[in-house]
Protein backbone atom coordinates (compact mmCIF):
# COMPACT_ATOMS: atom_id res chain seq x y z
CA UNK A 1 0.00 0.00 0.00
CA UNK A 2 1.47 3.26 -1.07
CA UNK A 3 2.53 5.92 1.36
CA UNK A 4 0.80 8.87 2.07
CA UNK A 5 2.13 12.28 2.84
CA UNK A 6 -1.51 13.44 4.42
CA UNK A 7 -1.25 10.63 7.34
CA UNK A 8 2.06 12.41 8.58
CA UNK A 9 0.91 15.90 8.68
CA UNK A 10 -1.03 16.55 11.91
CA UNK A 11 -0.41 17.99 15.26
CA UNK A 12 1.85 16.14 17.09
CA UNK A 13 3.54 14.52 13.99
CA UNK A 14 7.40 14.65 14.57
CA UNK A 15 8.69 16.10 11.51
CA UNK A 16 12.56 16.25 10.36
CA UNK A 17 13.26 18.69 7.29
CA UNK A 18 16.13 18.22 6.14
CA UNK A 19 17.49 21.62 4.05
CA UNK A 20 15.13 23.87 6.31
CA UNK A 21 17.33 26.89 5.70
CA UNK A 22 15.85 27.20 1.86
CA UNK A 23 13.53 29.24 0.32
CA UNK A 24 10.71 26.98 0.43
CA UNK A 25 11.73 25.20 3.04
CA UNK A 26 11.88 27.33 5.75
CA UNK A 27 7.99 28.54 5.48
CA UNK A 28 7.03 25.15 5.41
CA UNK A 29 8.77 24.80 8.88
CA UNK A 30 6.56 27.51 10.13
CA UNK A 31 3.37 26.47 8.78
CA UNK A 32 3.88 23.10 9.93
CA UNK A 33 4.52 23.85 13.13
CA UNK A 34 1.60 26.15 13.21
CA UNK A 35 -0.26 22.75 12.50
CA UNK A 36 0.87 22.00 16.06
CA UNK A 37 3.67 19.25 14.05
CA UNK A 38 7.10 19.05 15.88
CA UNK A 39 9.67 20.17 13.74
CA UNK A 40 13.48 19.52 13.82
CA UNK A 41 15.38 20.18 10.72
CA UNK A 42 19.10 20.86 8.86
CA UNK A 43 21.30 22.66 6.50
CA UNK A 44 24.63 22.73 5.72
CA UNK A 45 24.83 26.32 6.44
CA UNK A 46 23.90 29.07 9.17
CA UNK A 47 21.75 31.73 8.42
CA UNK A 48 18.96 34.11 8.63
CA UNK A 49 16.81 31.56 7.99
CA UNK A 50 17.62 29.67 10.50
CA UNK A 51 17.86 32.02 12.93
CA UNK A 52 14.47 33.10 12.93
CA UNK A 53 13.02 29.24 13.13
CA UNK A 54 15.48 29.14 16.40
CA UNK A 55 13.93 32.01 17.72
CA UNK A 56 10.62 29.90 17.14
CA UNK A 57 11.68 27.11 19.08
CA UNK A 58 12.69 24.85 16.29
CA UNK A 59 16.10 22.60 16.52
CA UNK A 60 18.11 22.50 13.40
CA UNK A 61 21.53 21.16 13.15
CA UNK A 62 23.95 22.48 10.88
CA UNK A 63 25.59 19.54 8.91
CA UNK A 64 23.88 16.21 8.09
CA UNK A 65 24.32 13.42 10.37
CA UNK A 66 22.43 10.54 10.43
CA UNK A 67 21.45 10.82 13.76
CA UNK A 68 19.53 13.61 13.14
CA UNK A 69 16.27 11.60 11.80
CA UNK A 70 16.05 9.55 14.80
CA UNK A 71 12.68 10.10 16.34
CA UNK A 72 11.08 11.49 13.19
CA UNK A 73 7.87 9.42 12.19
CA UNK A 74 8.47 11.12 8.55
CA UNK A 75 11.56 12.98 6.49
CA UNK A 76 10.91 16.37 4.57
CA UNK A 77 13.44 16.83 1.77
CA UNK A 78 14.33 20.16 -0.51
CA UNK A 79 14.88 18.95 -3.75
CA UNK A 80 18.51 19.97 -3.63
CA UNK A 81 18.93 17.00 -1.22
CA UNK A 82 19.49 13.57 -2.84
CA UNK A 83 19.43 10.14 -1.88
CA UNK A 84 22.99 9.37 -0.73
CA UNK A 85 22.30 12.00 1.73
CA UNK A 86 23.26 11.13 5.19
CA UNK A 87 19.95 11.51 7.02
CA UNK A 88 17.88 10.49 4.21
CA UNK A 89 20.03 7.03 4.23
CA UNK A 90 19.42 6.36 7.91
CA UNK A 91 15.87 7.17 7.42
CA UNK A 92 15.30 4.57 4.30
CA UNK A 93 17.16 2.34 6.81
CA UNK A 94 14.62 2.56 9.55
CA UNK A 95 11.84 2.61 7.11
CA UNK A 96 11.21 6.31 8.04
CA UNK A 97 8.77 7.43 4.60
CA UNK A 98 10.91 10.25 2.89
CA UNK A 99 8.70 12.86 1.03
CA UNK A 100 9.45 15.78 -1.26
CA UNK A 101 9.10 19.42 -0.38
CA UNK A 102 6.53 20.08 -3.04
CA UNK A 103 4.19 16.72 -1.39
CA UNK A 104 4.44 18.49 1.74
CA UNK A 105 3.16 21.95 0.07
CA UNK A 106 0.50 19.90 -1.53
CA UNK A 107 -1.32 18.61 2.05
CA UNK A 108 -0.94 21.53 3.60
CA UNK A 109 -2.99 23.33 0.82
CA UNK A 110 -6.03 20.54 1.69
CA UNK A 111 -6.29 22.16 5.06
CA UNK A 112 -7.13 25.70 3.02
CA UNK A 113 -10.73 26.78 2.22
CA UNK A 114 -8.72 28.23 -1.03
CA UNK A 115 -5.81 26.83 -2.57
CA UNK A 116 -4.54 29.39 -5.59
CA UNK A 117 -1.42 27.90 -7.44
CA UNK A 118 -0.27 29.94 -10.31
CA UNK A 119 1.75 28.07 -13.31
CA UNK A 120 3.38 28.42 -16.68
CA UNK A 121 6.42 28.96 -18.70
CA UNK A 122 6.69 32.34 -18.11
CA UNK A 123 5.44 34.95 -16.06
CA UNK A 124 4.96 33.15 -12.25
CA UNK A 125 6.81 34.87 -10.12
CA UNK A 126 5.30 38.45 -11.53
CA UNK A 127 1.95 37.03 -11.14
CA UNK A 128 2.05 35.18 -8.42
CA UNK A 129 3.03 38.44 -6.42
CA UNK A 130 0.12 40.76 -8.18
CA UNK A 131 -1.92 38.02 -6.53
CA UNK A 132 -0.66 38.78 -3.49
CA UNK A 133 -0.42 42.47 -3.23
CA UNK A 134 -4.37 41.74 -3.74
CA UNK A 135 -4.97 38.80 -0.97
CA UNK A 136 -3.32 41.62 0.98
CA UNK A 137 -5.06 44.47 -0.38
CA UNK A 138 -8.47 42.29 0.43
CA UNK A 139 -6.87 41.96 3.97
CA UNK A 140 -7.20 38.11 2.97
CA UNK A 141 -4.31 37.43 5.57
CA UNK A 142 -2.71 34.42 3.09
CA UNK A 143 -0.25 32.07 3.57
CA UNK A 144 2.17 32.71 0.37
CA UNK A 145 5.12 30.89 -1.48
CA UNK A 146 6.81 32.81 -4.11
CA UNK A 147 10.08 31.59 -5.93
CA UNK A 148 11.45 35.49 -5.50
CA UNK A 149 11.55 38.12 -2.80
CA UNK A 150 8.77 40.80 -2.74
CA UNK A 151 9.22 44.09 -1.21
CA UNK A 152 6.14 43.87 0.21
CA UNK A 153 6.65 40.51 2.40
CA UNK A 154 10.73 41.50 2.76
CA UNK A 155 10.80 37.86 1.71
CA UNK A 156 9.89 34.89 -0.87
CA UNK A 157 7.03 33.98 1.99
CA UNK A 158 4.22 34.54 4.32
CA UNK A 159 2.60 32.52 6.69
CA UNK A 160 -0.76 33.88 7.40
CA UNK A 161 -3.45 32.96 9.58
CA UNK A 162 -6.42 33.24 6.77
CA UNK A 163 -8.33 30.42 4.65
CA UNK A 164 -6.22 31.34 1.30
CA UNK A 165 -2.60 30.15 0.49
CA UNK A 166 -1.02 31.17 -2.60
CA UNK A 167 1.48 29.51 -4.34
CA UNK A 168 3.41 29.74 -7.29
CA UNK A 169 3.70 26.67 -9.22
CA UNK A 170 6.63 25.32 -11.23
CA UNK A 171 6.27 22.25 -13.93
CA UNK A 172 9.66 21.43 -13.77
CA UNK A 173 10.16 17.64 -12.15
CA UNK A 174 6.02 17.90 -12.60
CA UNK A 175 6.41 19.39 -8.81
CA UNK A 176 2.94 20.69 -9.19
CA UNK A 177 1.41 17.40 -9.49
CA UNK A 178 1.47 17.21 -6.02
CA UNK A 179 -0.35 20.32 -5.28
CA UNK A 180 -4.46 20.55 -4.49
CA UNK A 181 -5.27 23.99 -6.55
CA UNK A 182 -8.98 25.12 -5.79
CA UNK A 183 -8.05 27.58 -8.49
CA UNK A 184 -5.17 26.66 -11.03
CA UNK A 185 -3.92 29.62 -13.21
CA UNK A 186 -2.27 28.82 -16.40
CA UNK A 187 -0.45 31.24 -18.11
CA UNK A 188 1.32 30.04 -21.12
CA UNK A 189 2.77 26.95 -21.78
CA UNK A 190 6.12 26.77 -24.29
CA UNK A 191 8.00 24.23 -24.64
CA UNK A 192 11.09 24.07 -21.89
CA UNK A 193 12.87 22.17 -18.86
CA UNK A 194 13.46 19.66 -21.98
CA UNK A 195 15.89 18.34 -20.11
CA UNK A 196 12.95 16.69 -18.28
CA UNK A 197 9.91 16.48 -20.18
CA UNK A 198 10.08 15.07 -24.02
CA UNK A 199 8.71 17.68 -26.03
CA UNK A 200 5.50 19.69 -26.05
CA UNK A 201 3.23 17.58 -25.85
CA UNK A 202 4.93 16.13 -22.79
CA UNK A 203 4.62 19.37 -20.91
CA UNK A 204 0.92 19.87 -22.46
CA UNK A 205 -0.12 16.59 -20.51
CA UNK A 206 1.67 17.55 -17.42
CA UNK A 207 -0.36 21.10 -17.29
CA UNK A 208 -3.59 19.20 -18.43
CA UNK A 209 -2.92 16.91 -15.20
CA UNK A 210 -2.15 20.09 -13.65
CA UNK A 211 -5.61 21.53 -14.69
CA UNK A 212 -7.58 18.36 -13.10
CA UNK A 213 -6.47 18.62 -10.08
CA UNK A 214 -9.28 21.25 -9.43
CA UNK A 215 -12.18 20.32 -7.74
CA UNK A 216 -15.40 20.85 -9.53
CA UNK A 217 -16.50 23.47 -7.28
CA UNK A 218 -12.99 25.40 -8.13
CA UNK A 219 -11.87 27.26 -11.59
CA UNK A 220 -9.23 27.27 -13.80
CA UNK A 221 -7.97 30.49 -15.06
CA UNK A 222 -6.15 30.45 -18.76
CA UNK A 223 -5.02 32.60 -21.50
CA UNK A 224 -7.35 32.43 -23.80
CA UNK A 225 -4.81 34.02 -26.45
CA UNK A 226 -2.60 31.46 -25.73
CA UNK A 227 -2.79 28.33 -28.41
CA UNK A 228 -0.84 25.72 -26.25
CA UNK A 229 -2.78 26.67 -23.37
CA UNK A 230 -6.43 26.62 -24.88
CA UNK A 231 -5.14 23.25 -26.86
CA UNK A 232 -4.65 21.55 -23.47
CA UNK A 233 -7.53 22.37 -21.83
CA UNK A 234 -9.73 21.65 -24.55
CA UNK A 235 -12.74 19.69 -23.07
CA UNK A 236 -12.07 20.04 -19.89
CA UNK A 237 -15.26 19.89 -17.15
CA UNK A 238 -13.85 22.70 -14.54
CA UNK A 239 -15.14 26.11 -14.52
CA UNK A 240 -13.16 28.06 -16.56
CA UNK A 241 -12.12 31.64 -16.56
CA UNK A 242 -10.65 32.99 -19.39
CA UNK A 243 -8.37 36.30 -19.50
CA UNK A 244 -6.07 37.96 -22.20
CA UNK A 245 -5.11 41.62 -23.40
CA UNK A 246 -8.31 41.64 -26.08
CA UNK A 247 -10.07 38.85 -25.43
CA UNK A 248 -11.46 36.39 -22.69
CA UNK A 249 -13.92 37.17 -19.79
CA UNK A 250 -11.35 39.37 -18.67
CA UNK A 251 -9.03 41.76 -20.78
CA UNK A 252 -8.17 44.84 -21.19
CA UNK A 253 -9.34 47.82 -23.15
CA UNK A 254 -8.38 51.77 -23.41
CA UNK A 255 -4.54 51.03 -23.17
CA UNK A 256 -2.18 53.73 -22.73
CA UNK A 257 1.67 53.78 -22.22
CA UNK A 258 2.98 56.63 -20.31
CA UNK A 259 6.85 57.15 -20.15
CA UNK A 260 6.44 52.92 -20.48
CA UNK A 261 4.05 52.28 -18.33
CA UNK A 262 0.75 50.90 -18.71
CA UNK A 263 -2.81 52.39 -17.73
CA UNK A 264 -6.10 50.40 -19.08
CA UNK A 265 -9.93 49.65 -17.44
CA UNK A 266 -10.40 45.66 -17.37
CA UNK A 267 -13.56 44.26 -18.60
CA UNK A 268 -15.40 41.26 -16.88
CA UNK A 269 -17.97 39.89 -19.31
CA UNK A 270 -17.68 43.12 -21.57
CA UNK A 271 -18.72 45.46 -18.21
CA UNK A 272 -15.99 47.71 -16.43
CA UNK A 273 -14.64 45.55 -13.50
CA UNK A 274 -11.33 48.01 -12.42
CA UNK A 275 -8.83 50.45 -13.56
CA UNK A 276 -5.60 49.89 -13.51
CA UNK A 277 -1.75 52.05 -13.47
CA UNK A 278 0.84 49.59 -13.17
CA UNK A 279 4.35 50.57 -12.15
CA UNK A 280 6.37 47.61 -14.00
CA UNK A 281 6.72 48.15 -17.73
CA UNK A 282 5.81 45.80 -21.01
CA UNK A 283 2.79 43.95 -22.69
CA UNK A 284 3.95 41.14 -20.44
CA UNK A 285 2.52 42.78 -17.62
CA UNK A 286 -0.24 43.85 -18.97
CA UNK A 287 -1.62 40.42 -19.19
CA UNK A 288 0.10 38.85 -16.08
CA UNK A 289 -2.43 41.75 -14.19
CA UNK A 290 -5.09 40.48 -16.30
CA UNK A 291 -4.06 36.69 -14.96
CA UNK A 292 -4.24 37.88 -11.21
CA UNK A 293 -8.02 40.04 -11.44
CA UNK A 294 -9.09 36.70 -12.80
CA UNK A 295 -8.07 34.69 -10.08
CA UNK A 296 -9.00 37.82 -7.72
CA UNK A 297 -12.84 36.98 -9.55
CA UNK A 298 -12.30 33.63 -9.57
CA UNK A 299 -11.84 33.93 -5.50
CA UNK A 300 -14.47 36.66 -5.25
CA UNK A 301 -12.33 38.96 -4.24
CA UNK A 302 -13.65 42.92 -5.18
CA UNK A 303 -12.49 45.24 -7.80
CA UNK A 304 -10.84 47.37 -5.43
CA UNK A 305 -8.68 44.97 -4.05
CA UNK A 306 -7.30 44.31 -7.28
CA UNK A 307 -6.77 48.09 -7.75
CA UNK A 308 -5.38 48.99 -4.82
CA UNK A 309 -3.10 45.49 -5.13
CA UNK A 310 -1.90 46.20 -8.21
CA UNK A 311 -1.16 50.08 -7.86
CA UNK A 312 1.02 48.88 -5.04
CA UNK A 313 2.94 47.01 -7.04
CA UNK A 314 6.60 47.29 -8.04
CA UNK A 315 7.46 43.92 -9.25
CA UNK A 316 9.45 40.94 -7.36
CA UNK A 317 13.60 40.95 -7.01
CA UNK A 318 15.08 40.06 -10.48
CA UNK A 319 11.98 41.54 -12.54
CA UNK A 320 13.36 44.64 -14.19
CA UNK A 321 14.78 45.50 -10.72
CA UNK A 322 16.23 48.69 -10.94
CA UNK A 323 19.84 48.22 -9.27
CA UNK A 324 21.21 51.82 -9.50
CA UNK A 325 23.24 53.87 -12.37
CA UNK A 326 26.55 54.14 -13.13
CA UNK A 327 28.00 57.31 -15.45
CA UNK A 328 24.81 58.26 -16.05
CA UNK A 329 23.58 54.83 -17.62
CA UNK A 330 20.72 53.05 -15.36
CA UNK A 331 21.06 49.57 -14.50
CA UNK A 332 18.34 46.99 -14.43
CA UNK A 333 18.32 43.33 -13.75
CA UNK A 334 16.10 40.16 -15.33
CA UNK A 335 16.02 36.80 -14.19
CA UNK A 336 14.66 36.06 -18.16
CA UNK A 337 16.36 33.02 -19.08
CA UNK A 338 13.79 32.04 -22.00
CA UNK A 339 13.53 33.27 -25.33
CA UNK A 340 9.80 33.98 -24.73
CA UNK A 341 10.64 35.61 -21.37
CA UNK A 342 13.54 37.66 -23.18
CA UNK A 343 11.46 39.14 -25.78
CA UNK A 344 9.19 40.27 -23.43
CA UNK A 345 11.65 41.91 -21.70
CA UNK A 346 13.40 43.78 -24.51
CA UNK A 347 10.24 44.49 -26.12
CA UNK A 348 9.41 46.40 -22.81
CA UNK A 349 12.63 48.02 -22.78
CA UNK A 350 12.44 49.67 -26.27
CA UNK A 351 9.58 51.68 -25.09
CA UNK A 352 11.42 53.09 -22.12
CA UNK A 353 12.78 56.31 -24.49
CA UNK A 354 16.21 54.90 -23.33
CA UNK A 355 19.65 56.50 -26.12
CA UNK A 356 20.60 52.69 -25.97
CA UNK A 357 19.21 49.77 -24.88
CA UNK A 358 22.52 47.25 -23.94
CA UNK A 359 21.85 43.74 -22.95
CA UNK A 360 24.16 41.57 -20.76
CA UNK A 361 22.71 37.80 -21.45
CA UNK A 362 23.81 35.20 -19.23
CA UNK A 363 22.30 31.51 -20.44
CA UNK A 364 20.51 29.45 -17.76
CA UNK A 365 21.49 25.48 -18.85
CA UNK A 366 23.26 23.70 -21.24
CA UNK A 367 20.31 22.12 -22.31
CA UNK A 368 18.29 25.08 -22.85
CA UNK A 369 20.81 27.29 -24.99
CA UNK A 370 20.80 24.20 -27.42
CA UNK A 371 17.35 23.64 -27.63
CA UNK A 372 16.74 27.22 -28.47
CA UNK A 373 19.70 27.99 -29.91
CA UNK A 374 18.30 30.01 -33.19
CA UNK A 375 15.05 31.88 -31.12
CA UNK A 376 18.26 33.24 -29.04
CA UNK A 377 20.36 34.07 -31.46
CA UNK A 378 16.98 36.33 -33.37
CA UNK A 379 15.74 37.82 -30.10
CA UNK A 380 19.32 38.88 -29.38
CA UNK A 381 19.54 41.11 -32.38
CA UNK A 382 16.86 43.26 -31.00
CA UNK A 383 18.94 45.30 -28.28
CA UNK A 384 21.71 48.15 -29.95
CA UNK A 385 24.28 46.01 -27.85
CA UNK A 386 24.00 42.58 -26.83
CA UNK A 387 27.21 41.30 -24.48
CA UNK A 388 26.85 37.29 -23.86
CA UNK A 389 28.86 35.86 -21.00
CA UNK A 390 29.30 32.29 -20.59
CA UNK A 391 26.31 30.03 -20.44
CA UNK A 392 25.29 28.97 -16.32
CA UNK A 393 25.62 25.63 -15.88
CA UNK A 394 23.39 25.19 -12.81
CA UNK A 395 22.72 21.49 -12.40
CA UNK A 396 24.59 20.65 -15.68
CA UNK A 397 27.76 19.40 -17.52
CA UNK A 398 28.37 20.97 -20.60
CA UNK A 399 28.14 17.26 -22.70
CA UNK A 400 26.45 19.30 -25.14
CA UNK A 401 29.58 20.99 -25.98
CA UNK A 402 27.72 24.15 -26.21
CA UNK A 403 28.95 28.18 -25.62
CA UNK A 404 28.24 31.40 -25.46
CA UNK A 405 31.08 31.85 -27.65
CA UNK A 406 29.23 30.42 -30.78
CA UNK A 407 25.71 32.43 -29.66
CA UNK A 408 28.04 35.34 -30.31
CA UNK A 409 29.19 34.57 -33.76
CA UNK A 410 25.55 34.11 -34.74
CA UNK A 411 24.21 37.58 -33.30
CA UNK A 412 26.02 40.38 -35.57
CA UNK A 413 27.96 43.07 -33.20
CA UNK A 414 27.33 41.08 -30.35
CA UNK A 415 30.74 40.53 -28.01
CA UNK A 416 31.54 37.43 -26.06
CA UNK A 417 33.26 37.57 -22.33
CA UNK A 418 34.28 34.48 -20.90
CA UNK A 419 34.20 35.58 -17.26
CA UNK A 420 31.70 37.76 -15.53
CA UNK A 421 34.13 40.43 -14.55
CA UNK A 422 35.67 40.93 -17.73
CA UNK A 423 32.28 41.71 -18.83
CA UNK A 424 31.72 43.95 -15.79
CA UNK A 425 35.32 45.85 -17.11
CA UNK A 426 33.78 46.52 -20.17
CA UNK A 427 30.51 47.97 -19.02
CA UNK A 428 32.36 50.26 -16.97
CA UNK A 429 34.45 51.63 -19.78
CA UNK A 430 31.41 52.05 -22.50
CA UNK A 431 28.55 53.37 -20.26
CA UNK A 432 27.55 56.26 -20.58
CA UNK A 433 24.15 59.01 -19.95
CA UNK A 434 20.92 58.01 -21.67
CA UNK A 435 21.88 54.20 -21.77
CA UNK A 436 20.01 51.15 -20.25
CA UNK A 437 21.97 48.50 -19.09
CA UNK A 438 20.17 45.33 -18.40
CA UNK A 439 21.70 42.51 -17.30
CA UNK A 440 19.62 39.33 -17.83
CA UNK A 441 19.41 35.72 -16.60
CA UNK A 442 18.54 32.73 -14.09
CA UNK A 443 22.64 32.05 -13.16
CA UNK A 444 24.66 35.00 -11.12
CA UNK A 445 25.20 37.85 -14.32
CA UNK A 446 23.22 39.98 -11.14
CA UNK A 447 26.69 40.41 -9.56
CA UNK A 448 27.33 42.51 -12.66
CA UNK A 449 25.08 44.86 -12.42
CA UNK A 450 25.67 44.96 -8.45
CA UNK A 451 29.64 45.35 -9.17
CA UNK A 452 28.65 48.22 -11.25
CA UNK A 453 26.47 49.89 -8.96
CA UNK A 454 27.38 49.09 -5.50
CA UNK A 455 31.47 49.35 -5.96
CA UNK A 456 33.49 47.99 -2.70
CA UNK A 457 34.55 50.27 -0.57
């Protein structure tokens, strides 16, 4: 008889989680224990993560000794943690059931009157925290998991004491298969993570899957101007929700672009539902707003809300975060690591009345640069100067035998730097006034922008 996660979460349940220091990890330690679970956990390293569980009266040791498991009924893991893993060896040897971070996610969402898990290709992160400033402009008091910081939270979480946790939801591993969405937003879906999944139709399946996980008394939210997206869901019995920029039972009409930025009225079934300034720039977010009032309607949450939410907000870390200016040229940073997602971006910046628009491009993956090799090397043609540096490797080797260095010789002008601070030299020496400098990426081309900016002492 299989295993399940749901008969180990309940007060009282002794709980190890092992990696508690990460992003995701440390939240779940709180909500968990707010369950009335007891919680031990580890990490290889200190920090302010840690800390603050202490100061909540939860052990964690800092290394990973076997010993540490003993007296757990079950193991959390991050996914960073694998199975030669100390702990997680002593616990398959005492027959001590070892679940995934994203299981644990999943049962705790059960115990939630609404369960809103926001997914696609690109565009999460951005939307997951327009949901947000909303929940919190409803006073909705959520629980919330976001794979970036937000201003607003001073952190990539919240644990709240309301009925609504909000998560945002990543394909990759299929990760949100093991969540329990009472609304599931789907933003796009683009083929990617082929590393994992076979091809499109592959991922299609997974987000279908995805999709079906929604009770019938919940909704799904799509972009209706999205083909993959509407191809997937084709047929599907849930209540659906549809949103896009000029179509869908919510979009957007009476668009203006001031200085970049975006000002429209949103329609719900062709009648005025809100209006809308938003301080983050591009088409992009335009419709990643749209996504969030749907899910805001598809949790009957009012109009203002979703005003007031969204005039509060000014984007997640590593979304066209502004990160200072140097000789007059203003630095902004990207986490885009997609063609799709890169477009976006540079589609945005053209609007931004900037003298020149430079890109620093950083590849996320091996895999990834080869599988879109040619849709990078025509979106990089776009910016007046496009700087590669070499590709991330992240959880990668390079058998691929794949480099920046060959992405350069097929974008005209562009200039290859094999290390990140010989591209940092040569930002210094051309910027100049009236220049945007964007430096763009999943990997660590941020420390570029930062060495620019925020010079050592």
């Amino acid at each position: 008889m299989a295993i399940n996660i749901h008969d180990y979460i309940h007060p009282g349940a002794r709980l190890h989680l092992v990696g508690i220091g990460g992003v995701s990890m440390s939240p779940l330690a709180e909500v968990l224990r707010g369950m009335g679970a007891e919680i031990t956990g580890s990490d290889t390293n200190d920090g302010a993560a840690v800390a603050h569980l202490r100061t909540l009266g939860i052990p964690v040791t800092i290394g990973h000794w076997a010993e540490s498991v003993h007296g757990a009924e079950a193991v959390v893991r991050t996914a960073a943690v694998h199975d030669d893993n100390p702990e997680i060896a002593e616990a398959r040897s005492l027959g001590i059931p070892v679940f995934e971070r994203a299981q644990a996610w999943g049962s705790i969402m059960r115990e939630y009157q609404n369960a809103l898990c926001i997914a696609g290709t690109h565009g999460k992160t951005t939307t997951t925290s327009m949901c947000t400033h909303i929940a919190m402009a409803a006073a909705l008091d959520p629980t919330v998991m976001i794979g970036g910081t937000l201003p607003l939270l001073g952190a990539g979480h919240r644990v709240g004491n309301g009925d609504t946790i909000i998560l945002e939801s990543c394909e990759y591993c299929n990760s949100f298969l093991s969540f329990a969405p009472t609304v599931a937003v789907i933003l796009n879906i683009e083929a990617d993570h082929l590393d994992f999944f076979h091809d499109l139709e592959d991922i299609e399946h997974s987000f279908r899957t995805f999709a079906e996980l929604v009770p019938e008394s919940g909704a799904v939210v799509a972009n209706c101007e999205d083909e993959n997206t509407m191809h997937t869901l084709e047929g599907i019995s849930r209540r659906a929700i549809t949103f896009g920029l000029e179509t869908g039972d919510i979009h957007a009409v009476h668009l203006t672009w001031e200085r970049g930025l975006p000002t429209f009225d949103i329609l719900l079934h062709g009648a005025h539902f809100a209006h809308v300034s938003l301080h983050v720039p591009g088409v992009h977010n335009v419709k990643n707003a749209l996504a969030a009032a749907a899910a805001a309607v598809a949790l009957a949450i009012p109009a203002a809300a979703v005003e007031g939410g969204l005039d509060a907000f000014r984007g997640p870390a590593r979304r066209f975060e502004y990160k200072g200016s140097y000789h007059g040229a203003h630095v902004y940073d990207d986490y885009a690591h997609h063609p799709g997602e890169l477009r976006a971006l540079l589609e945005a910046a053209e609007k931004l009345g900037y003298a020149r628009v430079i890109c620093a491009f950083q590849p996320h993956t091996y895999t990834r640069t080869k599988a879109f090799f040619d849709e990078f090397a025509a979106v990089l043609r776009k910016p007046d100067m496009t700087l590669l540096a070499e590709i991330y490797a992240a959880r990668e080797t390079n058998e691929l035998g794949v480099s920046s260095s060959q992405l350069a010789q097929a974008v005209p002008g562009s200039r290859y730097f094999p290390t990140l601070d010989a591209l940092a030299d040569y930002l210094a020496e051309i910027a100049r006034p009236g220049d945007l400098i964007l430096t763009v990426g999943a990997g660590d081309i941020y420390t570029v922008g930062e060495a620019l900016t925020q010079p050592l002492l």
